[in-house]
N, C-alpha and C. Protein backbone atom coordinates (compact mmCIF):
# COMPACT_ATOMS: atom_id res chain seq x y z
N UNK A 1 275.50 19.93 196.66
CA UNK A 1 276.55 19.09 196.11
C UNK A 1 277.89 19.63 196.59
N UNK A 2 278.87 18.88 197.38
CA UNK A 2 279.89 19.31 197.76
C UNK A 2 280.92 19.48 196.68
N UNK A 3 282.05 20.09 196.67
CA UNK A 3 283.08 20.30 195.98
C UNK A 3 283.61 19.20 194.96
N UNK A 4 283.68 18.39 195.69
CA UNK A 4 284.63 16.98 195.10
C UNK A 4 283.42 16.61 193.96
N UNK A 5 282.60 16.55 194.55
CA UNK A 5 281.23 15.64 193.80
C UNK A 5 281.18 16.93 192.22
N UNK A 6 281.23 18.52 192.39
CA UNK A 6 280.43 19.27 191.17
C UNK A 6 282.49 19.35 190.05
N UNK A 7 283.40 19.19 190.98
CA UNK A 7 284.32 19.16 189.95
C UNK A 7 284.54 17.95 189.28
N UNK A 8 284.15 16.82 189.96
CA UNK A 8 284.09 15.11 189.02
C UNK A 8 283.15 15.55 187.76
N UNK A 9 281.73 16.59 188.30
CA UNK A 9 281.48 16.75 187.19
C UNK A 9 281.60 17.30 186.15
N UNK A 10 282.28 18.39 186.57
CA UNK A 10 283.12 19.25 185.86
C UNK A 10 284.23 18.38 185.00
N UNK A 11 284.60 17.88 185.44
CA UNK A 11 285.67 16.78 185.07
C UNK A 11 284.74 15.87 183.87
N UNK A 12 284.26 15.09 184.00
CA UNK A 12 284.05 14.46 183.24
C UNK A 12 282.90 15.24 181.90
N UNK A 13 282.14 16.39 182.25
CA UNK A 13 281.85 17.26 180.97
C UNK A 13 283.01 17.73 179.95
N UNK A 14 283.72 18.10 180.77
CA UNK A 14 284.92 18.78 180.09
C UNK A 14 285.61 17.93 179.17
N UNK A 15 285.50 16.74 179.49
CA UNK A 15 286.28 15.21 178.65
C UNK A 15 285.49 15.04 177.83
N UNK A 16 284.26 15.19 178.18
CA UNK A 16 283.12 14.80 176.88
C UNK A 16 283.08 16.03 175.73
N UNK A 17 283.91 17.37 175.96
CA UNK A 17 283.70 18.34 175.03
C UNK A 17 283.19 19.47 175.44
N UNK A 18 283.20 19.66 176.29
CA UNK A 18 281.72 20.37 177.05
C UNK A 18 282.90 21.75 177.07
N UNK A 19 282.86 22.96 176.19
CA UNK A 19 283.94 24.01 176.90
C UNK A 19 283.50 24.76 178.26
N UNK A 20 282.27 25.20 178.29
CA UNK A 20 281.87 25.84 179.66
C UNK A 20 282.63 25.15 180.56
N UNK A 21 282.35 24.04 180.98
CA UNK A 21 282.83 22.89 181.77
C UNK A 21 284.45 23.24 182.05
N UNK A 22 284.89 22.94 180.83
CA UNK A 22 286.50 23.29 180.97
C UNK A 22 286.92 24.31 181.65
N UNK A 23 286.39 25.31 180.78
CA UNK A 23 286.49 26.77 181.27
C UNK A 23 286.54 27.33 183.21
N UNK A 24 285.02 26.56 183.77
CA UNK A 24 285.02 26.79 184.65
C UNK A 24 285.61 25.70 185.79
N UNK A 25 285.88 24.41 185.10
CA UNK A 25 287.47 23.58 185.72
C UNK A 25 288.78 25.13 186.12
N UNK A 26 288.81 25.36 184.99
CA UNK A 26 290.22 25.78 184.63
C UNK A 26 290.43 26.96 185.48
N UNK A 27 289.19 27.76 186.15
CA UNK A 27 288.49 29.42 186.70
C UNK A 27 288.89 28.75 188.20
N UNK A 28 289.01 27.66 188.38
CA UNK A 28 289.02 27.08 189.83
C UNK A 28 290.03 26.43 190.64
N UNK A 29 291.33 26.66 189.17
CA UNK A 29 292.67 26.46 189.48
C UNK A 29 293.47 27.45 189.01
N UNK A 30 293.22 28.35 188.45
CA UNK A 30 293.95 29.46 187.75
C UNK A 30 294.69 30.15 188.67
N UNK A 31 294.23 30.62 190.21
CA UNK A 31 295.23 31.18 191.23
C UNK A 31 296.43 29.99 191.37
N UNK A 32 295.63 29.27 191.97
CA UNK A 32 296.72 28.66 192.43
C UNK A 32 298.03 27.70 191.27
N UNK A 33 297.60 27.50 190.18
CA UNK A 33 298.45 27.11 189.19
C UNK A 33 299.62 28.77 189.09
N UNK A 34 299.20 29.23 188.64
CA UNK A 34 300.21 31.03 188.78
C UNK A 34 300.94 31.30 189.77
N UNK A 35 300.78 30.77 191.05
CA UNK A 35 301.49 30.77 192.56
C UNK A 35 302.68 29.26 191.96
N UNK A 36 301.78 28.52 191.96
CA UNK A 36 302.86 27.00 191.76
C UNK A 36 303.76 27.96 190.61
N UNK A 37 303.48 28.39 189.18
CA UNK A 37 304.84 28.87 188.51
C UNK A 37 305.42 29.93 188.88
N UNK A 38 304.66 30.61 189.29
CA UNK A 38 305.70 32.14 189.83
C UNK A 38 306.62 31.63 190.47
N UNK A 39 305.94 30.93 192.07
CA UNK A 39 306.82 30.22 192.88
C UNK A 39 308.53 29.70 192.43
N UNK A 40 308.46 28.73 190.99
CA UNK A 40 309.34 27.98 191.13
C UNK A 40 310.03 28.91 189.63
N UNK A 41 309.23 29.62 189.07
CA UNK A 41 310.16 30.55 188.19
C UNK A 41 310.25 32.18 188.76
N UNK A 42 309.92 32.52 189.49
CA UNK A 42 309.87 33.66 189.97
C UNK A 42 310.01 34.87 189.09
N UNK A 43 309.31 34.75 187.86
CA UNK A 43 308.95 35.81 186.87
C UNK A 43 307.93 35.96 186.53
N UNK A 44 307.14 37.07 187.10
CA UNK A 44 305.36 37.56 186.35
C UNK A 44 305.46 37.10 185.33
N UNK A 45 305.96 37.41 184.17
CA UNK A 45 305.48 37.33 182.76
C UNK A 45 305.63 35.72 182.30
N UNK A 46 306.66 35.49 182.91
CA UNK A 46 307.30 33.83 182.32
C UNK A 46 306.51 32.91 182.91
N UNK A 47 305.67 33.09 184.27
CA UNK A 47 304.58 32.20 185.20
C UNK A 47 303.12 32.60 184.67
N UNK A 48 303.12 33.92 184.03
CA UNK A 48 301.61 33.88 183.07
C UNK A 48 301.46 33.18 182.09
N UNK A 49 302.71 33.24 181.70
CA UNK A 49 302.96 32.32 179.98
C UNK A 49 302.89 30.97 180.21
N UNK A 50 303.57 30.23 181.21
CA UNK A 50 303.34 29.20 181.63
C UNK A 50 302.00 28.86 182.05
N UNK A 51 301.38 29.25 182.34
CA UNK A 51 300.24 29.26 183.03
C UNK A 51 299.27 28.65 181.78
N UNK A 52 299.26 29.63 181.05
CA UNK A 52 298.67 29.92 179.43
C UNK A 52 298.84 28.27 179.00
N UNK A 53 300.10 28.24 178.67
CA UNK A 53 300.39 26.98 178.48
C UNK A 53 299.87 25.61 179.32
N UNK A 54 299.95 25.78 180.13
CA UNK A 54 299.19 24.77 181.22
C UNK A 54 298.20 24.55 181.06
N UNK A 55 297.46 25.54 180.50
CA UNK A 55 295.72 25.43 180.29
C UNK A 55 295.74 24.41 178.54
N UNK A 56 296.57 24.88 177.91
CA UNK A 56 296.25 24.16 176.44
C UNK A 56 297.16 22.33 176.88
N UNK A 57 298.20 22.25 177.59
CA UNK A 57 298.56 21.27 177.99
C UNK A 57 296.98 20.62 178.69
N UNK A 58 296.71 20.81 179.05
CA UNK A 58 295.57 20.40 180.42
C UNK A 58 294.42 20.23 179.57
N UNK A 59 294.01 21.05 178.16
CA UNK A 59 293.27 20.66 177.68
C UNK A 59 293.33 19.26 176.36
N UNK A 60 294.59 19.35 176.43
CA UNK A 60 295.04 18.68 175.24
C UNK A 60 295.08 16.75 176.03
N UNK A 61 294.95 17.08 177.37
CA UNK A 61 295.02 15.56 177.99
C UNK A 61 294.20 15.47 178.63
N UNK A 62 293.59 16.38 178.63
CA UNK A 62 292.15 15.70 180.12
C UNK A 62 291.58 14.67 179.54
N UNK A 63 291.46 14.11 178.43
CA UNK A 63 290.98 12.59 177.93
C UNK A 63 291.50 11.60 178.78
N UNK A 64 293.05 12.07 179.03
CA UNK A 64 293.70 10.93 179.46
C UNK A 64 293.67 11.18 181.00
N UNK A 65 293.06 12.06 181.73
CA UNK A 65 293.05 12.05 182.96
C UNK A 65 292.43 10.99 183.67
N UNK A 66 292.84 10.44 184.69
CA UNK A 66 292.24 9.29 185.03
C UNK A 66 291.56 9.36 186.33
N UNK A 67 291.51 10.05 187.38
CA UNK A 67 291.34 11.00 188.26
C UNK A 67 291.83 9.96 189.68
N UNK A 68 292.88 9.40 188.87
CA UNK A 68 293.72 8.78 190.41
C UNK A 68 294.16 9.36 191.45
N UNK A 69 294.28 10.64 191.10
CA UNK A 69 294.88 11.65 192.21
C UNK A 69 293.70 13.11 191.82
N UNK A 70 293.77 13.76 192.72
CA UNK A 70 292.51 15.19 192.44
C UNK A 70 293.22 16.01 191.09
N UNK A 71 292.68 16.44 190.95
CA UNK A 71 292.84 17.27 189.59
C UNK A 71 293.43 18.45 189.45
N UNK A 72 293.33 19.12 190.99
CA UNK A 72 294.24 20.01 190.95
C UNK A 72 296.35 19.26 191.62
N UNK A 73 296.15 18.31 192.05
CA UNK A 73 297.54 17.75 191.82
C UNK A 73 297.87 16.86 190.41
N UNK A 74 296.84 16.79 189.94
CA UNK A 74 297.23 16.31 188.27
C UNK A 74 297.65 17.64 187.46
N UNK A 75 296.75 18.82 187.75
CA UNK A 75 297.32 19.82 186.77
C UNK A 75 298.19 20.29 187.40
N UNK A 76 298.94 20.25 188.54
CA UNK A 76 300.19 20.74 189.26
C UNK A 76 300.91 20.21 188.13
N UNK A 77 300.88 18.75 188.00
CA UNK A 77 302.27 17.88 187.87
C UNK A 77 302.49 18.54 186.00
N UNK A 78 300.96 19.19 185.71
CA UNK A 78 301.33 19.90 184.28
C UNK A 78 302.51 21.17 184.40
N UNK A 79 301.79 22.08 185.45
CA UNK A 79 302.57 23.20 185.72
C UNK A 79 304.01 23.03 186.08
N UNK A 80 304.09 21.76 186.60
CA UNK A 80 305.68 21.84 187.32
C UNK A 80 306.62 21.53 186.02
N UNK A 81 305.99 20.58 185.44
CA UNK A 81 306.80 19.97 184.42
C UNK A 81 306.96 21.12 183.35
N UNK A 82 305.99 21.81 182.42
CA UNK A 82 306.48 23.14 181.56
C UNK A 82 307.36 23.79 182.46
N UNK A 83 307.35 24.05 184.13
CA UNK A 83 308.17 24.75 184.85
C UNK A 83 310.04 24.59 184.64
N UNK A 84 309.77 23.17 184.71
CA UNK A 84 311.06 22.53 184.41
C UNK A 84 312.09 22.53 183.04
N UNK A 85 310.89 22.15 182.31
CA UNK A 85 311.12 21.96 180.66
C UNK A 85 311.75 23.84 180.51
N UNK A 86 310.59 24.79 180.88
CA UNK A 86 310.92 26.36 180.76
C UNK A 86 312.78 26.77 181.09
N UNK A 87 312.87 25.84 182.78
CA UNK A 87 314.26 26.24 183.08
C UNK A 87 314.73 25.47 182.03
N UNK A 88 315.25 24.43 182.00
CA UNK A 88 316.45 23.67 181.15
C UNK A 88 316.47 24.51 179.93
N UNK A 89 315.14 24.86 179.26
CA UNK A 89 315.86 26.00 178.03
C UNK A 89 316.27 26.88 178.10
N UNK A 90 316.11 27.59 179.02
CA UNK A 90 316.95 28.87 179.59
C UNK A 90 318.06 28.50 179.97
N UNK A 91 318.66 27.51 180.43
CA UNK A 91 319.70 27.17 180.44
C UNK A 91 320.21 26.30 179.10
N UNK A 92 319.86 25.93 178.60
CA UNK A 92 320.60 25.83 177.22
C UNK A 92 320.75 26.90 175.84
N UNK A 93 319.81 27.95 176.53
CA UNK A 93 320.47 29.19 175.35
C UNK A 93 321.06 29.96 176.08
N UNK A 94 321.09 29.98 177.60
CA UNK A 94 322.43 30.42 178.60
C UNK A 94 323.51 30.52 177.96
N UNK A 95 323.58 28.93 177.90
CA UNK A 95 324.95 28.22 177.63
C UNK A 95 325.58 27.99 176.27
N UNK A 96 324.75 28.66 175.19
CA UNK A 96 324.67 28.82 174.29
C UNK A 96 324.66 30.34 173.90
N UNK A 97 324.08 31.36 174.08
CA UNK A 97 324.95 32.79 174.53
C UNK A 97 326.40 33.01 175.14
N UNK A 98 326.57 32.35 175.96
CA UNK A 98 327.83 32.25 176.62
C UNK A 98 328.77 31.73 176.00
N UNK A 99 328.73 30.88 175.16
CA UNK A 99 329.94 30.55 174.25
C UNK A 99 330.16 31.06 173.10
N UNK A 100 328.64 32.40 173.01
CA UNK A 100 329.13 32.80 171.31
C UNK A 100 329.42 34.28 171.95
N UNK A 101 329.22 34.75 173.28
CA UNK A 101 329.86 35.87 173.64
C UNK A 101 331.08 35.71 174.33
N UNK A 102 331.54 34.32 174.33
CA UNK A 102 333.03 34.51 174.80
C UNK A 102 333.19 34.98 176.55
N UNK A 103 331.92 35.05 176.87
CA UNK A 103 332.41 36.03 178.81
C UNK A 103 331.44 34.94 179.49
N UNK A 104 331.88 35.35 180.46
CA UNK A 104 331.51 34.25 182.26
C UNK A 104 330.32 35.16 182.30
N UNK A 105 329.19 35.19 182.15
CA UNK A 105 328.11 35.49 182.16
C UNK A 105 326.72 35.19 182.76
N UNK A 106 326.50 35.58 183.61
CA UNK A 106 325.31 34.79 184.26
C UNK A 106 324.12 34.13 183.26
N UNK A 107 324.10 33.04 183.66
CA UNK A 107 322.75 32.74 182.61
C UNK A 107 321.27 32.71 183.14
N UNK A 108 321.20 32.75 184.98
CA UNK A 108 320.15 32.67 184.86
C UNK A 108 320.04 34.50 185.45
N UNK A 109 318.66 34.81 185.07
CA UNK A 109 317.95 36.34 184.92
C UNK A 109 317.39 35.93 186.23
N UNK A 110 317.60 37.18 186.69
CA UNK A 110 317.60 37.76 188.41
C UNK A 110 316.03 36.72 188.56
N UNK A 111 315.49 35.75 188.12
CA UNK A 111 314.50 35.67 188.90
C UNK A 111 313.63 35.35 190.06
N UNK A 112 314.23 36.31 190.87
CA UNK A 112 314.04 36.19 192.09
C UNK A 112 313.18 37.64 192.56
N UNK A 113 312.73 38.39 191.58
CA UNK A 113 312.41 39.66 191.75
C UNK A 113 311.40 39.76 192.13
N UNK A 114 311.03 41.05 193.11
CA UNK A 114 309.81 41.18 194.13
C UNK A 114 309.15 39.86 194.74
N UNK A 115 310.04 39.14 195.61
CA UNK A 115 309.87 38.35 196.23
C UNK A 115 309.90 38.79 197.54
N UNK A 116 309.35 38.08 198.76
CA UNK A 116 309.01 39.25 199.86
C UNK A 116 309.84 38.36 200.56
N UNK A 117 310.83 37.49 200.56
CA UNK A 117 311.92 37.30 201.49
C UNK A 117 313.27 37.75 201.25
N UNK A 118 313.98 37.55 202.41
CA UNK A 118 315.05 39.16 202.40
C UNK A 118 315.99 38.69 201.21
N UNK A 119 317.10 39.53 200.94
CA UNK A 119 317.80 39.26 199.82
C UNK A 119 318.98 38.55 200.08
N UNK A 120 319.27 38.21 201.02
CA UNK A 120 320.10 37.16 201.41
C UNK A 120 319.53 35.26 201.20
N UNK A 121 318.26 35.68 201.44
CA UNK A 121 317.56 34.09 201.12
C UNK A 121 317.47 34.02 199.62
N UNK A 122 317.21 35.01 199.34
CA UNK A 122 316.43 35.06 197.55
C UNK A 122 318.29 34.68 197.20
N UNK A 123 319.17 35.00 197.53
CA UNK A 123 320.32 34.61 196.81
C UNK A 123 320.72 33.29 196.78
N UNK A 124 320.68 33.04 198.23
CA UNK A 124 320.72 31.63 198.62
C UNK A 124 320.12 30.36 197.71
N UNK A 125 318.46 30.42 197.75
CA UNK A 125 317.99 30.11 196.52
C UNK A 125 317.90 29.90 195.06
N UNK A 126 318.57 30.74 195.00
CA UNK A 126 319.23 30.68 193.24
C UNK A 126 320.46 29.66 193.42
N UNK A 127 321.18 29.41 193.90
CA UNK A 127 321.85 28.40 194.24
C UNK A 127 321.58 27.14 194.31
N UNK A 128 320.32 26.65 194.70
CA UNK A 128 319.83 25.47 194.93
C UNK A 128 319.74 24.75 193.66
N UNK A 129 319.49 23.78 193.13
CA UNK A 129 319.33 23.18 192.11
C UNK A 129 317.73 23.41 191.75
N UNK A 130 317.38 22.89 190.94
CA UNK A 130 315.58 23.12 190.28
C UNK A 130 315.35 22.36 191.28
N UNK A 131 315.31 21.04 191.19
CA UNK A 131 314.57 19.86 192.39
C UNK A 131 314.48 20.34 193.94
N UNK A 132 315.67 21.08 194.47
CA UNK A 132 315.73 21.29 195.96
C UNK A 132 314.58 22.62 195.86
N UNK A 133 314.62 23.67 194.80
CA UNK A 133 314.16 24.94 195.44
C UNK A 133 312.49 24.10 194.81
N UNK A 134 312.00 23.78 194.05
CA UNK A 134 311.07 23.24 193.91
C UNK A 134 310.26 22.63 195.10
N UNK A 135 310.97 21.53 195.69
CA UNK A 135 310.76 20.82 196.89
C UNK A 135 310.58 21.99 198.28
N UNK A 136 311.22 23.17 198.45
CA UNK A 136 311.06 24.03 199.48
C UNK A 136 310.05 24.75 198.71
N UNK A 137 309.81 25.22 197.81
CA UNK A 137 308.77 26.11 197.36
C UNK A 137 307.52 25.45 197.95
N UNK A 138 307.22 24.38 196.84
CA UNK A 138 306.03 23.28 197.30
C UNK A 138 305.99 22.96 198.61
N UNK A 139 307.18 22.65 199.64
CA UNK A 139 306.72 22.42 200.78
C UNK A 139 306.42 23.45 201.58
N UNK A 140 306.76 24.83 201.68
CA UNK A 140 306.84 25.54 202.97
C UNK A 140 306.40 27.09 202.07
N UNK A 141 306.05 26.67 200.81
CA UNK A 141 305.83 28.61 200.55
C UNK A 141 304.52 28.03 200.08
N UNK A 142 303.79 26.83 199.62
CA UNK A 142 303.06 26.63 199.04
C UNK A 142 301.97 25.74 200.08
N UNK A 143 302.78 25.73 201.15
CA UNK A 143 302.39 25.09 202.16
C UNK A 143 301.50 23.37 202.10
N UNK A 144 302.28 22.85 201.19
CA UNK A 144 301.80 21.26 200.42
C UNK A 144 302.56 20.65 201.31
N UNK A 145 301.71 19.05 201.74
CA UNK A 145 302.13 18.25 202.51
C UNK A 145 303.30 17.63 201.79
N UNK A 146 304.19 16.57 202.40
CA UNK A 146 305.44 15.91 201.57
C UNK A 146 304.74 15.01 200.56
N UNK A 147 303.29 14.44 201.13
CA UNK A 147 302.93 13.64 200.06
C UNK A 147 302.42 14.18 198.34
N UNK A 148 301.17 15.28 199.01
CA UNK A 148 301.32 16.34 198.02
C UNK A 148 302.73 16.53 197.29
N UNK A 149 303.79 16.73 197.39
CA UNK A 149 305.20 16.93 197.24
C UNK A 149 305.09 16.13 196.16
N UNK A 150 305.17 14.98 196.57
CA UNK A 150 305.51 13.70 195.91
C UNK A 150 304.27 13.73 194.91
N UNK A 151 303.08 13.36 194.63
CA UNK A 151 302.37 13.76 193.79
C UNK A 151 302.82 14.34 192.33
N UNK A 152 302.75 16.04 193.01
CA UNK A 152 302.74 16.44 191.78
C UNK A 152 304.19 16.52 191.22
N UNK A 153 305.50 16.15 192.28
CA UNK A 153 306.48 15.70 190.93
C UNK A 153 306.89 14.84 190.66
N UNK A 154 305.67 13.86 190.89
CA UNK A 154 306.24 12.40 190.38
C UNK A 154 307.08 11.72 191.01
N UNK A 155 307.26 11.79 192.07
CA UNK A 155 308.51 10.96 193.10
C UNK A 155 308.25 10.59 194.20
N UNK A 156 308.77 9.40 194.93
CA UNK A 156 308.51 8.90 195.81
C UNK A 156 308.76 9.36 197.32
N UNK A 157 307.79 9.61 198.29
CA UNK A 157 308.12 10.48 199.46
C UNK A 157 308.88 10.15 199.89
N UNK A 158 309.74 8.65 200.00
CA UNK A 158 310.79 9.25 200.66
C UNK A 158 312.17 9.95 200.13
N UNK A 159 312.10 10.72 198.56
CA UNK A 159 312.52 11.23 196.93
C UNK A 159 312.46 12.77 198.10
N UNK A 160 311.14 13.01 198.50
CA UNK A 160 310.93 14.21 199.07
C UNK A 160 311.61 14.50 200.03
N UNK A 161 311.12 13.75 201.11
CA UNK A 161 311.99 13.90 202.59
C UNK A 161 313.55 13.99 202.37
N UNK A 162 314.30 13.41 201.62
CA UNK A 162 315.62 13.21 201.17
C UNK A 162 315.66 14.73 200.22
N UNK A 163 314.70 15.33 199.40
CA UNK A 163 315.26 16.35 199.20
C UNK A 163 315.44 17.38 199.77
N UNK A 164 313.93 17.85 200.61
CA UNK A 164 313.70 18.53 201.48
C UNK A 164 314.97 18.64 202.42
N UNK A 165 315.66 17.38 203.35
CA UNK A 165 316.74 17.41 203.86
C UNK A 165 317.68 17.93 203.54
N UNK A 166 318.29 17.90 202.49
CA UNK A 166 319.38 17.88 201.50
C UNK A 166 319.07 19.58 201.40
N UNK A 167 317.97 19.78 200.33
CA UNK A 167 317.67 21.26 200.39
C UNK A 167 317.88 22.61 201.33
N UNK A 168 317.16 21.74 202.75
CA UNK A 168 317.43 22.95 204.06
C UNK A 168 318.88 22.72 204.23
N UNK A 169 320.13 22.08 204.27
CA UNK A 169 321.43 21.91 204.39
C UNK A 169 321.74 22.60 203.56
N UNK A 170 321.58 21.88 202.58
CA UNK A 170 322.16 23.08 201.87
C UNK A 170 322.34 24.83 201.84
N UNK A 171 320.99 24.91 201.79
CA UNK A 171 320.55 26.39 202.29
C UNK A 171 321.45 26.68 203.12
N UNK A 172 320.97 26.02 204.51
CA UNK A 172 321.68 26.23 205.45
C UNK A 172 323.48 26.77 205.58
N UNK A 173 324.21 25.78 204.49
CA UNK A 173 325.26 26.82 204.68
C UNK A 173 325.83 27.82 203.61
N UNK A 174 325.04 27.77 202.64
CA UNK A 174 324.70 28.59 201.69
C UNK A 174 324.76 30.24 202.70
N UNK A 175 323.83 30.28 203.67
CA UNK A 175 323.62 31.62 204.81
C UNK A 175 324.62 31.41 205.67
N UNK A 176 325.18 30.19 205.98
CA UNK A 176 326.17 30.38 207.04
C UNK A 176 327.90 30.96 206.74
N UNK A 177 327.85 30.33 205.13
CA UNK A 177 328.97 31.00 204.50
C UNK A 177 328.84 32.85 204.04
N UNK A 178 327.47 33.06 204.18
CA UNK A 178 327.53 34.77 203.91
C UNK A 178 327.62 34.91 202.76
């Protein structure tokens, strides 16, 4: 039985209740869901936790999975989205620290740490908006096609290609300004 064929079945035990089933769904995306959040939060602890979360998200809807797209770009579009939801609260108790401490304060936490590109890019990056560094993560560190892209965040490829563009420009003089 090839791949596609024993996770449909996996898939559809797991909907019927089945925990083994789930379990070993879940054993068969667990790397690569932890890469997708590290990736786009770049914190061990905050991409385990997410992760964690992804699994009770993922269990709490696989009823509603419909298997229009594979299952590991359905549970992406779980991971990306807590990814997202994770930043915006960090940025609203940022911004919310920052006005009850009165100082210009960075709000977001270095997370860019032990990342294996040089520290001139990792800066660069923090700069980008969520959507652009998302879109370069997924495309070129995660090595996902643009359609993949589009998939798991819900947007239309040419949403991608337009960010992707936008993204490397940006970058681009992000390093050219030093």
């Amino acid at each position: 039985m090839n791949d596609d064929a024993s996770e449909l079945k996996l898939i559809h035990a797991a909907q019927a209740g089945n925990k083994e089933a789930f379990s070993e769904l879940i054993s068969r995306h667990v790397s690569y869901s932890y890469r997708v959040a590290y990736s786009i939060l770049q914190n061990q602890s905050e991409a385990e936790d997410l992760t964690q979360d992804a699994f009770l998200t993922c269990y709490r809807k696989l009823a509603g999975f419909r298997k229009e797209s594979s299952f590991r770009t359905w549970f992406s579009r779980i991971v990306v989205n807590l990814c997202y939801d994770h930043l915006r609260k960090k940025r609203r108790e940022g911004a919310l620290l920052g006005k009850i401490s009165d100082r210009d304060t960075a709000t977001v936490k270095d997370w860019m740490d032990n990342v294996d590109q040089s520290m001139e890019i990792k800066n660069a990056l923090k700069l980008l908006s969520d959507s652009h560094r998302t879109v370069l993560v997924l495309y070129y560190e995660l090595d996902l096609s643009v359609k993949s892209v589009a998939k798991i965040m819900n947007i239309p490829v040419g949403t991608v290609k337009s960010r992707l563009a936008g993204a490397r420009a940006t970058l681009r003089e992000i390093l050219e300004r030093g």
